[in-house]
PDB file of N, CA and C in Angstrom:
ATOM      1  N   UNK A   1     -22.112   0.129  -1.204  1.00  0.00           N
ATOM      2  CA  UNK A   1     -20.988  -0.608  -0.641  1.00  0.00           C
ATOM      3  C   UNK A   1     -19.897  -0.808  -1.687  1.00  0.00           C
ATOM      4  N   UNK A   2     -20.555  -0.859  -2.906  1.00  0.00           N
ATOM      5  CA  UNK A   2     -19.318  -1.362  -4.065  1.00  0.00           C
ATOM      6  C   UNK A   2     -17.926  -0.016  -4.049  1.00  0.00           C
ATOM      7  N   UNK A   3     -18.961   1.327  -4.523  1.00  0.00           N
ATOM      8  CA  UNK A   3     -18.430   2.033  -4.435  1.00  0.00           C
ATOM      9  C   UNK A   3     -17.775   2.580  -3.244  1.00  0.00           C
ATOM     10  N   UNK A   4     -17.693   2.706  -2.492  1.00  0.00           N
ATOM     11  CA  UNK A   4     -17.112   2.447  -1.141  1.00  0.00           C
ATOM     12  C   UNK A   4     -15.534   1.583  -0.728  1.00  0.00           C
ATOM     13  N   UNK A   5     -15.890   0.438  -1.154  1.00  0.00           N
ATOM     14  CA  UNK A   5     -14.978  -0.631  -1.436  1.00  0.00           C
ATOM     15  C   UNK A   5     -13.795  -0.326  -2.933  1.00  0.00           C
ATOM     16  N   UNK A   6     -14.066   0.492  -3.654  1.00  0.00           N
ATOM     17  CA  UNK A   6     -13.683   1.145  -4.653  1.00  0.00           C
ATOM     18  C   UNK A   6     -12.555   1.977  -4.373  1.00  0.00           C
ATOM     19  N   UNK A   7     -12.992   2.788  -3.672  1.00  0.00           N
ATOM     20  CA  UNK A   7     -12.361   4.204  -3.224  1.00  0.00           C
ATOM     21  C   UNK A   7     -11.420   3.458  -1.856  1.00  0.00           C
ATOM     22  N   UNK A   8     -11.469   2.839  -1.393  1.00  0.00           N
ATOM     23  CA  UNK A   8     -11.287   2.332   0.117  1.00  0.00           C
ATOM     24  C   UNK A   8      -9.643   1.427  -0.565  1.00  0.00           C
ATOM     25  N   UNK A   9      -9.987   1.036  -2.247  1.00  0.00           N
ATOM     26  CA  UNK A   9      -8.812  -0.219  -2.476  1.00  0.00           C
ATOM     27  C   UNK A   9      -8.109   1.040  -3.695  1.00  0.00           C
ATOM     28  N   UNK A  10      -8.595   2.394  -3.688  1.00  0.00           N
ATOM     29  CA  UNK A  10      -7.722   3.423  -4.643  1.00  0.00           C
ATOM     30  C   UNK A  10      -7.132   4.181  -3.683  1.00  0.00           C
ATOM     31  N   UNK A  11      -7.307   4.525  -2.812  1.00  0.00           N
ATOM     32  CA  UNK A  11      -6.785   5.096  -1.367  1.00  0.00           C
ATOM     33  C   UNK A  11      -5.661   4.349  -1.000  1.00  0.00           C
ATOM     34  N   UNK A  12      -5.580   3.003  -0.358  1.00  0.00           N
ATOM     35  CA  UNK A  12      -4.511   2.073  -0.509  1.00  0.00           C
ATOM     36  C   UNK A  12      -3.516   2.023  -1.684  1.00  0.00           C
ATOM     37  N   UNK A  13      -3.722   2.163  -3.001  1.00  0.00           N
ATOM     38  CA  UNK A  13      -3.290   1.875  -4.148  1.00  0.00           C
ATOM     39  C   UNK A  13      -2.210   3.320  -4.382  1.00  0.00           C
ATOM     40  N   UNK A  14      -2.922   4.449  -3.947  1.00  0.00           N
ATOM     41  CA  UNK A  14      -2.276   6.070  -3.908  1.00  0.00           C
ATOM     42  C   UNK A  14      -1.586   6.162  -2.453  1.00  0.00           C
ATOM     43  N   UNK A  15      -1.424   5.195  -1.346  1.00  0.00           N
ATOM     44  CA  UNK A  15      -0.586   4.952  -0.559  1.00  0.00           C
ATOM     45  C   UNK A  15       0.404   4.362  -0.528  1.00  0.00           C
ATOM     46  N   UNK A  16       0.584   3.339  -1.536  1.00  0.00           N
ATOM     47  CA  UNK A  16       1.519   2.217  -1.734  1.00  0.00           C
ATOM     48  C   UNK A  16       2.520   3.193  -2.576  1.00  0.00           C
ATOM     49  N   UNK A  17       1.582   3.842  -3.671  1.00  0.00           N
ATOM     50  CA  UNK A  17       2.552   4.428  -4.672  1.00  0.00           C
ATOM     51  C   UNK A  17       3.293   5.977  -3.702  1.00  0.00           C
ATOM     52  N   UNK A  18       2.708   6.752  -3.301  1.00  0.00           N
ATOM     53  CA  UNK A  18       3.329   7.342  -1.748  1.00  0.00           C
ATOM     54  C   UNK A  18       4.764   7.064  -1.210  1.00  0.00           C
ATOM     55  N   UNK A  19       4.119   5.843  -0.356  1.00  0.00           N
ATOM     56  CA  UNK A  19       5.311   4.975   0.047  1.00  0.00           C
ATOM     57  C   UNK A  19       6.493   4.813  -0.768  1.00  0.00           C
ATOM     58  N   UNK A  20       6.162   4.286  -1.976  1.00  0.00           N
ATOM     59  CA  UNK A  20       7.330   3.976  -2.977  1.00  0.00           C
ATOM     60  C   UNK A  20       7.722   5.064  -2.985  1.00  0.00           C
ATOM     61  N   UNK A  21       7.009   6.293  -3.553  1.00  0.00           N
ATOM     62  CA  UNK A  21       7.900   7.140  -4.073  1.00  0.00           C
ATOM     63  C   UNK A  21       8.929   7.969  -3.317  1.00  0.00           C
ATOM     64  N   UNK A  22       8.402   8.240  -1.957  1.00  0.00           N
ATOM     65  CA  UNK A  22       9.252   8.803  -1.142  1.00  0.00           C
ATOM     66  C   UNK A  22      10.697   8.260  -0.555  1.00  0.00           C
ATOM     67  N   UNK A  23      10.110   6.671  -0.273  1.00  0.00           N
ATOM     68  CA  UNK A  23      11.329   5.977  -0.390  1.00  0.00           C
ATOM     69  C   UNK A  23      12.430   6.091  -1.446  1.00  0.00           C
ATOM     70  N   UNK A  24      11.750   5.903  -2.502  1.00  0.00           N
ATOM     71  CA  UNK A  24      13.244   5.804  -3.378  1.00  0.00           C
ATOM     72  C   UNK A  24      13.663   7.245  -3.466  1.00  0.00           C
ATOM     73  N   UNK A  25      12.938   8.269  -3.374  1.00  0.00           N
ATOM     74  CA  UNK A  25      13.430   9.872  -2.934  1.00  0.00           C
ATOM     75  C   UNK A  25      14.605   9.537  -1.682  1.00  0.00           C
ATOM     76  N   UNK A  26      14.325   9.053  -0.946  1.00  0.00           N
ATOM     77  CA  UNK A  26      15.064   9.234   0.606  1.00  0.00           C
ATOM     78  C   UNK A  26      16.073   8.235  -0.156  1.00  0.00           C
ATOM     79  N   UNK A  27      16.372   7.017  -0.656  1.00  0.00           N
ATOM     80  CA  UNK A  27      17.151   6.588  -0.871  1.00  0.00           C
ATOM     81  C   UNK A  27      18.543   7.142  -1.598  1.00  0.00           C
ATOM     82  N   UNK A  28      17.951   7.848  -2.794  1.00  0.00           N
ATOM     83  CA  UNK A  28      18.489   8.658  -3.697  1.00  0.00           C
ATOM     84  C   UNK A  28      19.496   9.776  -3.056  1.00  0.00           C
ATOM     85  N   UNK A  29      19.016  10.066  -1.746  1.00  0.00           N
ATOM     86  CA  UNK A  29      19.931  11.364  -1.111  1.00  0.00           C
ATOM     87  C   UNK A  29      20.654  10.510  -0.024  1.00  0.00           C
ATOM     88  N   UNK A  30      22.048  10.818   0.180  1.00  0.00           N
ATOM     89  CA  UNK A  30      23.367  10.081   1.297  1.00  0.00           C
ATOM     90  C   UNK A  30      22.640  10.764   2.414  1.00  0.00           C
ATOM     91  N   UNK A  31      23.331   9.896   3.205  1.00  0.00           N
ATOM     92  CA  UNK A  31      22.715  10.255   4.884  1.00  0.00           C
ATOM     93  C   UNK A  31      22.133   8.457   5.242  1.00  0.00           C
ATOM     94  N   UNK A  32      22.842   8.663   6.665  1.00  0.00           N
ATOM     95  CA  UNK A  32      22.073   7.104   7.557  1.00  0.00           C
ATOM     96  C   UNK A  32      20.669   7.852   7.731  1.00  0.00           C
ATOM     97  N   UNK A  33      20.053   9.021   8.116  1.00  0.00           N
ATOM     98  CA  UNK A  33      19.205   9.015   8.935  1.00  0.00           C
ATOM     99  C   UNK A  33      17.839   9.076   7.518  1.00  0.00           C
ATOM    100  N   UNK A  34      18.402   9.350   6.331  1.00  0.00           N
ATOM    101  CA  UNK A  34      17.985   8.898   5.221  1.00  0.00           C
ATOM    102  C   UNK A  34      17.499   7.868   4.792  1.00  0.00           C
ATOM    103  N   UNK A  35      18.330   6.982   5.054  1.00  0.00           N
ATOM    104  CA  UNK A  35      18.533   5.400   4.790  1.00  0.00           C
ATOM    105  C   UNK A  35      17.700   4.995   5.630  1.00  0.00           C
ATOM    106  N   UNK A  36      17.569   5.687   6.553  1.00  0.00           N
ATOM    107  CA  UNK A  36      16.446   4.557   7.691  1.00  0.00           C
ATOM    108  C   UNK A  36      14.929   4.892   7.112  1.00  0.00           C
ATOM    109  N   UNK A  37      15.016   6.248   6.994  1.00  0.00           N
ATOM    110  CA  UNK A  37      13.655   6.728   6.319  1.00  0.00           C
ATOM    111  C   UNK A  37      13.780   5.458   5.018  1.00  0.00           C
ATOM    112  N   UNK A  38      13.968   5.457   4.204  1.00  0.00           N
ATOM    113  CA  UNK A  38      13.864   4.838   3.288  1.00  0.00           C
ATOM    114  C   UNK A  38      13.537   3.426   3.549  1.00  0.00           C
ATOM    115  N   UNK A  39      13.963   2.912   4.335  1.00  0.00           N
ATOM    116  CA  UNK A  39      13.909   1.098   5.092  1.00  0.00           C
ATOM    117  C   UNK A  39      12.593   1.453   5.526  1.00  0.00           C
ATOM    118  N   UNK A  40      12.419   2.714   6.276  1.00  0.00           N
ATOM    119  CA  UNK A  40      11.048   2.637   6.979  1.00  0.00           C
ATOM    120  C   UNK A  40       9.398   2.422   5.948  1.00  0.00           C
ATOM    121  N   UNK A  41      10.226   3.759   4.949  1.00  0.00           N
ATOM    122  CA  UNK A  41       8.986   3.900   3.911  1.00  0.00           C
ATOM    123  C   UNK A  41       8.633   2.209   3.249  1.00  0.00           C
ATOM    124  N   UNK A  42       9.823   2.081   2.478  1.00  0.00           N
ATOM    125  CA  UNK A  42      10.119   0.544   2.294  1.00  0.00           C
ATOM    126  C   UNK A  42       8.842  -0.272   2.895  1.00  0.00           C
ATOM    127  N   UNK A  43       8.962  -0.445   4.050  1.00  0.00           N
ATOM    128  CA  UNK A  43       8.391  -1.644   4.865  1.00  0.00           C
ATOM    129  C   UNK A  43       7.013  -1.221   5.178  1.00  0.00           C
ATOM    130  N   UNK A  44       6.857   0.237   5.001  1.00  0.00           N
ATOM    131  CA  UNK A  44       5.496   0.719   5.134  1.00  0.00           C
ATOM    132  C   UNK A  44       4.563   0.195   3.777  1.00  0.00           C
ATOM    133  N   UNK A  45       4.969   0.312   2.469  1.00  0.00           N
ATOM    134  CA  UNK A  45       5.091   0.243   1.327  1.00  0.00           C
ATOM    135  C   UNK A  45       4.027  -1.729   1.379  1.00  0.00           C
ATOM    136  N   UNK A  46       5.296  -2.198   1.958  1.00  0.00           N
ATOM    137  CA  UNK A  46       4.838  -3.683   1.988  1.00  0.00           C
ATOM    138  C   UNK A  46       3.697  -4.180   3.096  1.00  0.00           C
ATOM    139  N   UNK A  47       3.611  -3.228   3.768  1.00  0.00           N
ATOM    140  CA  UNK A  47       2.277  -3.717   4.509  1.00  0.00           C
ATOM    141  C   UNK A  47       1.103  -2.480   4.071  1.00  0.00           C
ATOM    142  N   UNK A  48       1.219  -1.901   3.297  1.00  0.00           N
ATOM    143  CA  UNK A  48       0.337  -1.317   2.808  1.00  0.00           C
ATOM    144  C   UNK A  48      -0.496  -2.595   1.570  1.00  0.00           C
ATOM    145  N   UNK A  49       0.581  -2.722   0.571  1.00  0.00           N
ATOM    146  CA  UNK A  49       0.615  -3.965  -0.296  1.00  0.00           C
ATOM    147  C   UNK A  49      -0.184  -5.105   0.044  1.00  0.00           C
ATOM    148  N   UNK A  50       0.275  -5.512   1.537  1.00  0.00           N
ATOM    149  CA  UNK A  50      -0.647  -6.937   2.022  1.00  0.00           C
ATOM    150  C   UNK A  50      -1.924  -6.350   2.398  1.00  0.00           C
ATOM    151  N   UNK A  51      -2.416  -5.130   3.041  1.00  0.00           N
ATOM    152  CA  UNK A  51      -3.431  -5.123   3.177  1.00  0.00           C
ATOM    153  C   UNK A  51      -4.602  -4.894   1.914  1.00  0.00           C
ATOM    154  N   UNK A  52      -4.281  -4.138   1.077  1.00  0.00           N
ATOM    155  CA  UNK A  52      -4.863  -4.545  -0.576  1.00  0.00           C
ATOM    156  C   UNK A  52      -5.367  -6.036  -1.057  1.00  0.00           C
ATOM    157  N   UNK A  53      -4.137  -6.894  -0.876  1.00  0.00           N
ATOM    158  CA  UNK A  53      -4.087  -7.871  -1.163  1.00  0.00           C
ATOM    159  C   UNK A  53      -5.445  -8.586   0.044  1.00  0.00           C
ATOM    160  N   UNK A  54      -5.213  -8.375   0.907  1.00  0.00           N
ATOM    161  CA  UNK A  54      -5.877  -9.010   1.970  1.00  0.00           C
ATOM    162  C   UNK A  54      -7.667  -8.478   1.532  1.00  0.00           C
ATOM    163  N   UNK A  55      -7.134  -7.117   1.572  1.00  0.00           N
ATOM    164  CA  UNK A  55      -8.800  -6.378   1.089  1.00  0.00           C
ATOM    165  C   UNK A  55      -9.708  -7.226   0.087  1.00  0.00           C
ATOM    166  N   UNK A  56      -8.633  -7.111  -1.170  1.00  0.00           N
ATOM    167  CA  UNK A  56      -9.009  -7.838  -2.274  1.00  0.00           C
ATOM    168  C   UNK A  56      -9.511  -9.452  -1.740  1.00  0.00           C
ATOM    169  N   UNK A  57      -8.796 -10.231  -1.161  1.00  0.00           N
ATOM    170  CA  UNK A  57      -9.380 -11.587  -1.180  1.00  0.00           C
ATOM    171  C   UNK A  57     -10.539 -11.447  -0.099  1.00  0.00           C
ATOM    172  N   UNK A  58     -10.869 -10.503   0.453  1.00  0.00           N
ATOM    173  CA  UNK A  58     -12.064 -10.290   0.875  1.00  0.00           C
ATOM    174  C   UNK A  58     -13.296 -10.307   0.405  1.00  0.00           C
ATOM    175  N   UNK A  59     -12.856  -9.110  -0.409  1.00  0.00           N
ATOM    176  CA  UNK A  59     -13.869  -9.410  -1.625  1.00  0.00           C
ATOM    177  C   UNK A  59     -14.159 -10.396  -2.680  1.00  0.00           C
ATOM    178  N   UNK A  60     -12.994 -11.158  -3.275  1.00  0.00           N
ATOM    179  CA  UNK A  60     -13.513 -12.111  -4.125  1.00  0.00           C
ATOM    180  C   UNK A  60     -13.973 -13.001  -3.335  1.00  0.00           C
ATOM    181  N   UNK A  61     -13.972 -13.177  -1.889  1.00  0.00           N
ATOM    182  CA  UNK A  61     -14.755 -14.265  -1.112  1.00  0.00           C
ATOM    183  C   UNK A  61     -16.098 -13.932  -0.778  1.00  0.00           C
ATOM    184  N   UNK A  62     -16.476 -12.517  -0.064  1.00  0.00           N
ATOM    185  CA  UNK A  62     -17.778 -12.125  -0.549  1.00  0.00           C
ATOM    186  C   UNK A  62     -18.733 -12.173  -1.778  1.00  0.00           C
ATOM    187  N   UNK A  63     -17.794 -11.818  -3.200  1.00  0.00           N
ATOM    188  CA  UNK A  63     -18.499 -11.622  -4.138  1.00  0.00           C
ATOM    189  C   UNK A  63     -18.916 -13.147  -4.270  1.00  0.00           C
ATOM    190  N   UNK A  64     -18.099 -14.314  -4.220  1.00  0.00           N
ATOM    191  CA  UNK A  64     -18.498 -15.378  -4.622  1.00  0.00           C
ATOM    192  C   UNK A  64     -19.696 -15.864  -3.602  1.00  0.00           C
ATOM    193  N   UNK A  65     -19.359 -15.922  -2.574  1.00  0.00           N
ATOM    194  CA  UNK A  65     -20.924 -16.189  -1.771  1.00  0.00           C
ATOM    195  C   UNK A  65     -21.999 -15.576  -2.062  1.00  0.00           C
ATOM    196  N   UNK A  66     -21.795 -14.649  -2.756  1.00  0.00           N
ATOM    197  CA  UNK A  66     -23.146 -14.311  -3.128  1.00  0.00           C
ATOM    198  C   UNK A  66     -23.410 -14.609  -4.454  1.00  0.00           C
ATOM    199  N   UNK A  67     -23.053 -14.958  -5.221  1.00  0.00           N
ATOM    200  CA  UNK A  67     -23.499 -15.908  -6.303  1.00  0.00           C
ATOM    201  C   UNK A  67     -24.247 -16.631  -6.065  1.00  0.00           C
TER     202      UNK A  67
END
């Protein structure tokens, strides 16, 4: 399970960075239909982010119950 949970929060982590990067690619080039890509990646970016975050306090709430 650890390992699992590992790969599951580096997967997310190589999505976020994804997200970013394409965004600021799409940003970098003129064009509205650009710009929206970029808002889109953007916001993809940040709910990628919360779910990590969310993942993570999952786990430090598991790990501690089992102490």
């Amino acid at each position: 399970m650890k390992s699992f949970t590992i790969v599951i929060v580096l997967a997310l982590m190589l999505a976020v960075l994804g997200a970013l990067g394409f965004g600021l690619w799409q940003m970098a080039h003129d064009g509205e239909d650009r710009r929206k890509k970029s808002n889109k990646m953007m916001q993809l970016r940040v709910y990628l982010q919360g779910a990590i975050l969310a993942l993570l306090a999952l786990i430090a709430v598991f790990t501690a119950m089992g102490d």
